[in-house]
N, C-alpha and C. Protein backbone atom coordinates (compact mmCIF):
# COMPACT_ATOMS: atom_id res chain seq x y z
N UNK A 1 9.29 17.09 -4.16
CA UNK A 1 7.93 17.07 -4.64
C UNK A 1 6.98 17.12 -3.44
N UNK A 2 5.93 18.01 -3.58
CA UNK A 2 4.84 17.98 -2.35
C UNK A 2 3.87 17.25 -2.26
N UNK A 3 3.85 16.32 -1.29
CA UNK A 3 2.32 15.36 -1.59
C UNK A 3 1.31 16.08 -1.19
N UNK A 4 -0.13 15.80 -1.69
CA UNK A 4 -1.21 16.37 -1.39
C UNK A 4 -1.71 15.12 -0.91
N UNK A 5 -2.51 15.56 0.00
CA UNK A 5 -3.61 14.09 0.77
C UNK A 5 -5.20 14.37 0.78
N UNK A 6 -5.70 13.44 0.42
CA UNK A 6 -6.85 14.06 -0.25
C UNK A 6 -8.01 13.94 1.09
N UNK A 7 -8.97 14.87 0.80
CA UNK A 7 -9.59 15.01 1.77
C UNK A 7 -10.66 13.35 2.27
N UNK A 8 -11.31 13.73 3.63
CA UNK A 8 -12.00 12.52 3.65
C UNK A 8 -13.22 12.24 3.21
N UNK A 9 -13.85 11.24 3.04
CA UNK A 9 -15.50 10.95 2.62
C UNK A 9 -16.07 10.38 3.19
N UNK A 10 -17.01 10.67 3.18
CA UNK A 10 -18.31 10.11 4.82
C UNK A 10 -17.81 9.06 5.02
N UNK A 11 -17.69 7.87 4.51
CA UNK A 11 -17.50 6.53 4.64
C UNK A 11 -16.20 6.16 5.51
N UNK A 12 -15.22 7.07 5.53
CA UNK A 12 -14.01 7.19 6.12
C UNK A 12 -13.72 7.71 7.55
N UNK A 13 -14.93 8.23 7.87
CA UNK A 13 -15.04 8.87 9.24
C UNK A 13 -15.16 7.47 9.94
N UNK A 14 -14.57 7.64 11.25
CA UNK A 14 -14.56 6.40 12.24
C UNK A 14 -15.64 6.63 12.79
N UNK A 15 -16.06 7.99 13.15
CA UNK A 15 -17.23 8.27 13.92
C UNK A 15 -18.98 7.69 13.07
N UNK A 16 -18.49 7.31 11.72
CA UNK A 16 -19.48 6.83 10.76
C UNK A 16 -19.35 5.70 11.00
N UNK A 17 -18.64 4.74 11.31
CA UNK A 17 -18.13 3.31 11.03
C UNK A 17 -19.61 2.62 11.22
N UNK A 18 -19.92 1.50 10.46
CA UNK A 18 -20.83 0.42 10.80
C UNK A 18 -20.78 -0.07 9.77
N UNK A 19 -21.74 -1.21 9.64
CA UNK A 19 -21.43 -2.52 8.27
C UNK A 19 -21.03 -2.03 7.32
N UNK A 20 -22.35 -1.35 6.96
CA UNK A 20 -22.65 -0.78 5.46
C UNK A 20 -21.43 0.61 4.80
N UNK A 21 -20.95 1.29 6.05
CA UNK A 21 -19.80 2.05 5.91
C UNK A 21 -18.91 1.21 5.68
N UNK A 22 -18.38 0.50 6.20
CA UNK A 22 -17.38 -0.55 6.52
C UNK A 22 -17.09 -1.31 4.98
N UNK A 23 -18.23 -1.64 4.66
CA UNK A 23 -18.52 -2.69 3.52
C UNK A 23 -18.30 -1.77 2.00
N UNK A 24 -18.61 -0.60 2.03
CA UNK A 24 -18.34 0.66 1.47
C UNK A 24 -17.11 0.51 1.18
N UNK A 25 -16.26 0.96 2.27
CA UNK A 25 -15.13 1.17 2.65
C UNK A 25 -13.85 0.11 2.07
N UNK A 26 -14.37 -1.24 1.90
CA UNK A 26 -13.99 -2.03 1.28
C UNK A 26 -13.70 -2.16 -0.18
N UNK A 27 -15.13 -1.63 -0.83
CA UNK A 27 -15.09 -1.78 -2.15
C UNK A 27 -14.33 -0.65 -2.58
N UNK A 28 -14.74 -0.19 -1.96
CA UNK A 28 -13.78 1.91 -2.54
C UNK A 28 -12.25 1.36 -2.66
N UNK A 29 -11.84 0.32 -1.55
CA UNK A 29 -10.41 0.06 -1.48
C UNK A 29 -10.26 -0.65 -2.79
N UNK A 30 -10.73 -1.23 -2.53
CA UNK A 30 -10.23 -2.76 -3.73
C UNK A 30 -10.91 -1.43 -4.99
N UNK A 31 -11.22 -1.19 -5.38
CA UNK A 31 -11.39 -0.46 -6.85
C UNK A 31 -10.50 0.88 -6.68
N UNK A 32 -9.83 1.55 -5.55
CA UNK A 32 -9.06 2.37 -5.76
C UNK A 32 -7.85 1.39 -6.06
N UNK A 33 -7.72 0.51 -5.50
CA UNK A 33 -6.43 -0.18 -6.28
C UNK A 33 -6.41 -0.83 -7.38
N UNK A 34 -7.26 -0.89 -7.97
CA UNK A 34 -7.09 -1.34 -9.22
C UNK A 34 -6.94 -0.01 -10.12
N UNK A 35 -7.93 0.67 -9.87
CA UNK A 35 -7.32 2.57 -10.48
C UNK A 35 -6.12 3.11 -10.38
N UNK A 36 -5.35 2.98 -9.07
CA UNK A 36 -4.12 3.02 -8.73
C UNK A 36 -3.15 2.68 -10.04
N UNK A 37 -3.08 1.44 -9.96
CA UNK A 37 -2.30 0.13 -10.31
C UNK A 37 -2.76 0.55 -11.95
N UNK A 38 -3.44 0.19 -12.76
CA UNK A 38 -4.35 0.67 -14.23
C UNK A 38 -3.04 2.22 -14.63
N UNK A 39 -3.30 3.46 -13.90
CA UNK A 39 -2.95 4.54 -14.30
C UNK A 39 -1.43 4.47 -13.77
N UNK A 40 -1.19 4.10 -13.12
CA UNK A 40 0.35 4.41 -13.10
C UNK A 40 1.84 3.20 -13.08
N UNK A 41 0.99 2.14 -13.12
CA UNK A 41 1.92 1.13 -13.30
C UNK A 41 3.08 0.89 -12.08
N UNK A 42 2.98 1.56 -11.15
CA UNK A 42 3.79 1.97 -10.00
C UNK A 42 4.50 0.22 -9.82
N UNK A 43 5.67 0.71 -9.63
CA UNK A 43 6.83 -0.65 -9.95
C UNK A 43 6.65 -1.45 -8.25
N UNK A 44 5.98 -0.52 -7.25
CA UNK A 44 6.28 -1.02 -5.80
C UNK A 44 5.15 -1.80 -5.47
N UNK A 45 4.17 -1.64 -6.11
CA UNK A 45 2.78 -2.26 -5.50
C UNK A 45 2.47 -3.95 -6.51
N UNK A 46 2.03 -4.62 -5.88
CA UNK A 46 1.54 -5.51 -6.61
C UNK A 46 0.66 -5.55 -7.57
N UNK A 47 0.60 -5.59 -8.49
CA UNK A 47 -0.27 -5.89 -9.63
C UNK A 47 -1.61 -5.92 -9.60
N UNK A 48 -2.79 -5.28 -9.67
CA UNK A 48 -4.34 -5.06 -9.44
C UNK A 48 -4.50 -6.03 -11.19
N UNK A 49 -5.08 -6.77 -11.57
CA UNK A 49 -5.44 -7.02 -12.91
C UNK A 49 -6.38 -6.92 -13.30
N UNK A 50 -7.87 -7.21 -12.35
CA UNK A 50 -8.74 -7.11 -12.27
C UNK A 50 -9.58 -6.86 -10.99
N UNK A 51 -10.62 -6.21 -11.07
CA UNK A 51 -12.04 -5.55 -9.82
C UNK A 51 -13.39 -5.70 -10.71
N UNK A 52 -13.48 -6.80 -9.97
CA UNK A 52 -15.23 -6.93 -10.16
C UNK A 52 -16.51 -5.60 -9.30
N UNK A 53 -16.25 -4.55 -9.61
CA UNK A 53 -16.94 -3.15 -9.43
C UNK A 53 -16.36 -3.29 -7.91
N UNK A 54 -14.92 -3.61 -7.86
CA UNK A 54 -14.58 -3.53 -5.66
C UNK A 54 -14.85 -4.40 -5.20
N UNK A 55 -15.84 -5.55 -5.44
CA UNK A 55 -16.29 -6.87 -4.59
C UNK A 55 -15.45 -7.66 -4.44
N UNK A 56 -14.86 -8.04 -6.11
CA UNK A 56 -13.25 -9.35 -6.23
C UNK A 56 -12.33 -8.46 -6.84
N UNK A 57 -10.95 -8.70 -6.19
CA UNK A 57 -9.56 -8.10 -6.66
C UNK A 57 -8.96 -9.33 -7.51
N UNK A 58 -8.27 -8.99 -8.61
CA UNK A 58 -7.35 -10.44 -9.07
C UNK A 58 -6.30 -9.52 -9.03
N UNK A 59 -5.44 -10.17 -8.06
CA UNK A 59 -4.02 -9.29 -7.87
C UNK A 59 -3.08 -10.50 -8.34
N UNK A 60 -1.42 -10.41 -8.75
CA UNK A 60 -0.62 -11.16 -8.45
C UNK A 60 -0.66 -11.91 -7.04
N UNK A 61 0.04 -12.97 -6.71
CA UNK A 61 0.33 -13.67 -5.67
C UNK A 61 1.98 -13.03 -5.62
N UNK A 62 2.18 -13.03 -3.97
CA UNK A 62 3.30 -13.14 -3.19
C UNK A 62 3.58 -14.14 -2.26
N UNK A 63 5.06 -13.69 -1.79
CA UNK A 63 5.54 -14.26 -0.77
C UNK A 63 5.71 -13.84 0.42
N UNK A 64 5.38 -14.15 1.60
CA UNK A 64 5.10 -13.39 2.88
C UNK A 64 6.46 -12.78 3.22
N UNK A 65 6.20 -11.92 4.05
CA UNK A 65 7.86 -11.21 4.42
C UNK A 65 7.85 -11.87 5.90
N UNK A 66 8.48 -12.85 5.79
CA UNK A 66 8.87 -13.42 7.37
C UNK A 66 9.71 -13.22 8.35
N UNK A 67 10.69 -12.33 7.52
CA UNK A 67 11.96 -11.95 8.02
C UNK A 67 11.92 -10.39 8.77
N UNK A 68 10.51 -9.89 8.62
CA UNK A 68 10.31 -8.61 9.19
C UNK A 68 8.97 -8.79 10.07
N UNK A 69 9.78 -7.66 11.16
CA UNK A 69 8.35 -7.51 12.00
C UNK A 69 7.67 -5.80 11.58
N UNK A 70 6.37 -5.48 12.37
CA UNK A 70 6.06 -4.37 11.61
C UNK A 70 7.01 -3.02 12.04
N UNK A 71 8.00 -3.18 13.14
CA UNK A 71 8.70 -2.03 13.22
C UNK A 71 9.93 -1.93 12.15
N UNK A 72 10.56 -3.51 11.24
CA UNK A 72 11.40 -3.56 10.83
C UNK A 72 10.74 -2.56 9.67
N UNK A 73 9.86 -3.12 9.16
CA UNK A 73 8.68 -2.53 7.59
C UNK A 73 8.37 -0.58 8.22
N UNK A 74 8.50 -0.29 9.22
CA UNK A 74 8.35 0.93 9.06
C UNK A 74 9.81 1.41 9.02
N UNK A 75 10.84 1.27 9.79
CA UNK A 75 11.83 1.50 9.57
C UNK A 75 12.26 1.83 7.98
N UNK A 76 12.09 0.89 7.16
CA UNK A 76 12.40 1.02 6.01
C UNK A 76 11.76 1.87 5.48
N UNK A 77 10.47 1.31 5.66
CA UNK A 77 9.62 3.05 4.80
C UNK A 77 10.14 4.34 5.32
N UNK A 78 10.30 4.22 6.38
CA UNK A 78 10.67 5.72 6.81
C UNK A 78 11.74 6.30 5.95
N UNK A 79 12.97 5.02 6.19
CA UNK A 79 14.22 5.26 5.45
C UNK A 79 14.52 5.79 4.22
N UNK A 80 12.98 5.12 3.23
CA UNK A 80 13.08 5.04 2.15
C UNK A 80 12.24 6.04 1.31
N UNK A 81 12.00 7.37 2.21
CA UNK A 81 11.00 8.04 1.65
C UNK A 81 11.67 9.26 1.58
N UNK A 82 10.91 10.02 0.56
CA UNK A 82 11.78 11.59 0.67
C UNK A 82 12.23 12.34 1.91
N UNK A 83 10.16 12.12 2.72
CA UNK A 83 10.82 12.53 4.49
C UNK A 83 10.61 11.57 5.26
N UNK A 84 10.48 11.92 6.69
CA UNK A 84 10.34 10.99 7.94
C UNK A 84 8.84 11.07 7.80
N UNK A 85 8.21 12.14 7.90
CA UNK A 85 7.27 12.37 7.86
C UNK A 85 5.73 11.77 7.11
N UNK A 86 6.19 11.96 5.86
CA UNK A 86 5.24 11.07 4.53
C UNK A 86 4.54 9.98 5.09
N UNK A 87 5.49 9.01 5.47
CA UNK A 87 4.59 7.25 5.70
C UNK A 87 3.25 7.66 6.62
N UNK A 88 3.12 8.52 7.25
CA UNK A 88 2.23 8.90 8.46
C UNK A 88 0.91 9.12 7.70
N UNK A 89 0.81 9.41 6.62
CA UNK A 89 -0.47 9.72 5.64
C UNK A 89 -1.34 8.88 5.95
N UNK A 90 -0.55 7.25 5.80
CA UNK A 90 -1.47 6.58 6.43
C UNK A 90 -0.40 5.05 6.76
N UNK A 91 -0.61 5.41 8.14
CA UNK A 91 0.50 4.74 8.59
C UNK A 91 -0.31 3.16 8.86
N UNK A 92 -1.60 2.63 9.06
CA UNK A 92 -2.26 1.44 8.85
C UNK A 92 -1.46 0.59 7.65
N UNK A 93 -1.58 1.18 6.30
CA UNK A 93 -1.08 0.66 5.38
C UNK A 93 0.80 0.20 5.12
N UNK A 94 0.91 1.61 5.74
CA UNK A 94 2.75 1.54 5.41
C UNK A 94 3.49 1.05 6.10
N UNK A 95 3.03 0.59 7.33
CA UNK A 95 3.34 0.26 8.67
C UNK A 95 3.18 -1.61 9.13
N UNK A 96 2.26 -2.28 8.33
CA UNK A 96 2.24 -3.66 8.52
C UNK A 96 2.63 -4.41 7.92
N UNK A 97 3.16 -5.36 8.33
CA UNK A 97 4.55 -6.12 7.59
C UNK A 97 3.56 -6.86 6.57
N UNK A 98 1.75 -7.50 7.42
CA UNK A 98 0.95 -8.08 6.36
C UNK A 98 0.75 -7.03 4.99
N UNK A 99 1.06 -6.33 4.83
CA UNK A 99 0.34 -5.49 3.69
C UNK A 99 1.47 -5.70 2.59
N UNK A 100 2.69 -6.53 2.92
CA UNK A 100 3.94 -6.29 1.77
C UNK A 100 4.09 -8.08 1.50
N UNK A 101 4.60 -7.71 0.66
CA UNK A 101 4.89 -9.77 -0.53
C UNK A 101 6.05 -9.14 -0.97
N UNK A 102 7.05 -10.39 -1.20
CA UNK A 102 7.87 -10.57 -2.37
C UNK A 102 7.05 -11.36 -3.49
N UNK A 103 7.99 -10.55 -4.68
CA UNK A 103 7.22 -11.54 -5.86
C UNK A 103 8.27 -12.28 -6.41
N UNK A 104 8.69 -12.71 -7.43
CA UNK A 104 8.78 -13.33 -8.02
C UNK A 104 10.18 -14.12 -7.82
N UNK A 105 10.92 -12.65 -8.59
CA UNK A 105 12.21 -12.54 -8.32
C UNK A 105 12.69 -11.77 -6.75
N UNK A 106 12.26 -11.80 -5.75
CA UNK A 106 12.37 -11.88 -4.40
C UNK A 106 12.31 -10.31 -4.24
N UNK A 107 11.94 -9.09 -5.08
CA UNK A 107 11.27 -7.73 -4.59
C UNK A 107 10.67 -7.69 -3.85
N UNK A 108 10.40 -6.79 -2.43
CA UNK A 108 9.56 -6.02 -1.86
C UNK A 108 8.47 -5.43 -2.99
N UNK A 109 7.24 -5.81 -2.92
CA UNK A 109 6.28 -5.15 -3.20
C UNK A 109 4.68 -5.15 -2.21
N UNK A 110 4.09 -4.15 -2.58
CA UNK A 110 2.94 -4.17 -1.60
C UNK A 110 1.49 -4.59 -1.75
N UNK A 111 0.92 -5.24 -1.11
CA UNK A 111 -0.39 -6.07 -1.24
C UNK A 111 -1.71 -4.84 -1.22
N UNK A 112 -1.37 -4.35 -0.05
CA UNK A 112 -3.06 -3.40 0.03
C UNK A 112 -2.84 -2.23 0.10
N UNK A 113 -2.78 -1.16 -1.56
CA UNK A 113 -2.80 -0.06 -1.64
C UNK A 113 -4.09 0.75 -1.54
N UNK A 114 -5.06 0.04 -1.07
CA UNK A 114 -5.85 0.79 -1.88
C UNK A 114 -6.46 2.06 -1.13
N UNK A 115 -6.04 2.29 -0.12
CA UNK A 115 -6.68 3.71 0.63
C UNK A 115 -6.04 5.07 -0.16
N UNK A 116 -6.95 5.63 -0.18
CA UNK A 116 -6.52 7.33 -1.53
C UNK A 116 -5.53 7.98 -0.90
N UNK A 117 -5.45 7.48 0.61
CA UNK A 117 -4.05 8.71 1.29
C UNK A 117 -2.87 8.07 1.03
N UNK A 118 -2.61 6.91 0.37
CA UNK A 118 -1.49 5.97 0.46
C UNK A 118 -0.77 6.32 -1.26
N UNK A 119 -1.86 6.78 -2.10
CA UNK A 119 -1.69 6.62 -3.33
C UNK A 119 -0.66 7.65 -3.53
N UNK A 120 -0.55 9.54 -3.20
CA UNK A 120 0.28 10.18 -3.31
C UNK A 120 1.78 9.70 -3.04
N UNK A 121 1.66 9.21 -1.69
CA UNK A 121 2.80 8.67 -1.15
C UNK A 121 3.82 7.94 -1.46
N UNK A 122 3.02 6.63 -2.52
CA UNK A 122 3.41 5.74 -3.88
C UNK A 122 4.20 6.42 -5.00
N UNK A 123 3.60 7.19 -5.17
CA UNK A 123 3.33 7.82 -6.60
C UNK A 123 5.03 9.04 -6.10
N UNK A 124 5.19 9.26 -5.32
CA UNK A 124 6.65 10.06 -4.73
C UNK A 124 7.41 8.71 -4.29
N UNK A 125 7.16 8.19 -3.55
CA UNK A 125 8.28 7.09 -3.25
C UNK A 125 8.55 5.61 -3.81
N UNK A 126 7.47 5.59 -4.06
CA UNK A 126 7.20 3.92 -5.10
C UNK A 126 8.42 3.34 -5.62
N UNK A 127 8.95 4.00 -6.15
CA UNK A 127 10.17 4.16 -7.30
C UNK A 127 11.71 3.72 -5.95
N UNK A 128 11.96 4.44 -5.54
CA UNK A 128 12.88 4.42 -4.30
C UNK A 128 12.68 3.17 -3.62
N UNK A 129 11.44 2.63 -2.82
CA UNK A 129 11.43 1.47 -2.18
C UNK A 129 11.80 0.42 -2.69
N UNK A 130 11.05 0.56 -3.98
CA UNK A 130 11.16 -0.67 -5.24
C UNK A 130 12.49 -1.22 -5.04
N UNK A 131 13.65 -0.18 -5.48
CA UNK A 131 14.98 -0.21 -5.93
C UNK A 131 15.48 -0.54 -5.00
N UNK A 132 15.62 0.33 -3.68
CA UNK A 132 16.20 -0.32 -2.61
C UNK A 132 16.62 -0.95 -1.68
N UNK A 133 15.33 -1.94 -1.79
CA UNK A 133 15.13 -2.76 -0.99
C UNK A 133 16.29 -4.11 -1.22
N UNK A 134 16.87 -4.69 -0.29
CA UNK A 134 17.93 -5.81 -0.31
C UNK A 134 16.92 -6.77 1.04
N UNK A 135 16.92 -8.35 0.66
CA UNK A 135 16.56 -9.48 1.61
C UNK A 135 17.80 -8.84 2.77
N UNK A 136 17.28 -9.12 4.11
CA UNK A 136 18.54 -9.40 4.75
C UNK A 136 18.80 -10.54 4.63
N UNK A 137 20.57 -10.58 5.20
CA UNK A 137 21.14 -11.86 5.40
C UNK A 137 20.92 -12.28 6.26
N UNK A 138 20.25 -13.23 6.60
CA UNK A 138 20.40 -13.99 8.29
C UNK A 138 21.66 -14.55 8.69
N UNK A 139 21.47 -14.30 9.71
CA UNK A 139 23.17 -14.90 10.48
C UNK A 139 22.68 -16.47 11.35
């Protein structure tokens, strides 16, 4: 399957960056993840339940991944994706060990989807990470 990555919007330019971009930039996140999360139910991401118009997220709660550092968390994504290539869409997100929780029953799932280049990426691999993910054993 081919991902498409969607183009950028003023607010996304670094060369734009300041509060009010920034602060932008925020809400766009937190309400693309709740849009995310709403339309596709994607089994890998944590739960969006509610967005107060982007300002407040009510997501599920997790459990921190302590057992990984952020090269262990890319490793896996890499591993776990159709290509090597993909996670790079936006490698901020796919790449930090803070952005992933276990929930409940001790799954890998992910805390901060909400940037639009991350969503294709989900939406092709979501399914795969979900499943394959195993705790390591510590020795």
């Amino acid at each position: 399957m081919k991902m498409s990555i969607p183009k950028l919007r003023f607010y996304e330019f670094n060369c734009f960056q300041n509060i009010a971009n920034l602060f932008l930039d925020g809400i766009m996140a937190n309400y693309q993840e709740r849009k995310f999360y709403r339309q596709t139910k994607n089994v890998f991401v944590m739960p969006t339940y509610f967005s107060l118009f982007g300002l407040i997220n009510i997501q599920e709660k997790g459990d921190s991944v302590s057992f990984w550092k952020d090269s262990d968390v890319k490793k896996y994504i890499i591993d776990n994706s159709q290509n090597e290539f993909q996670p790079f869409c936006d490698s901020h997100a796919l790449m930090d060990v803070n952005n992933f929780c276990l929930d409940r029953v001790g799954r890998l799932r992910m805390l901060d989807y909400g940037s639009r280049f991350v969503a294709p990426f989900l939406e092709i691999n979501g399914q795969a990470l979900y499943e394959n993910f195993r705790i390591p054993k510590t020795t």
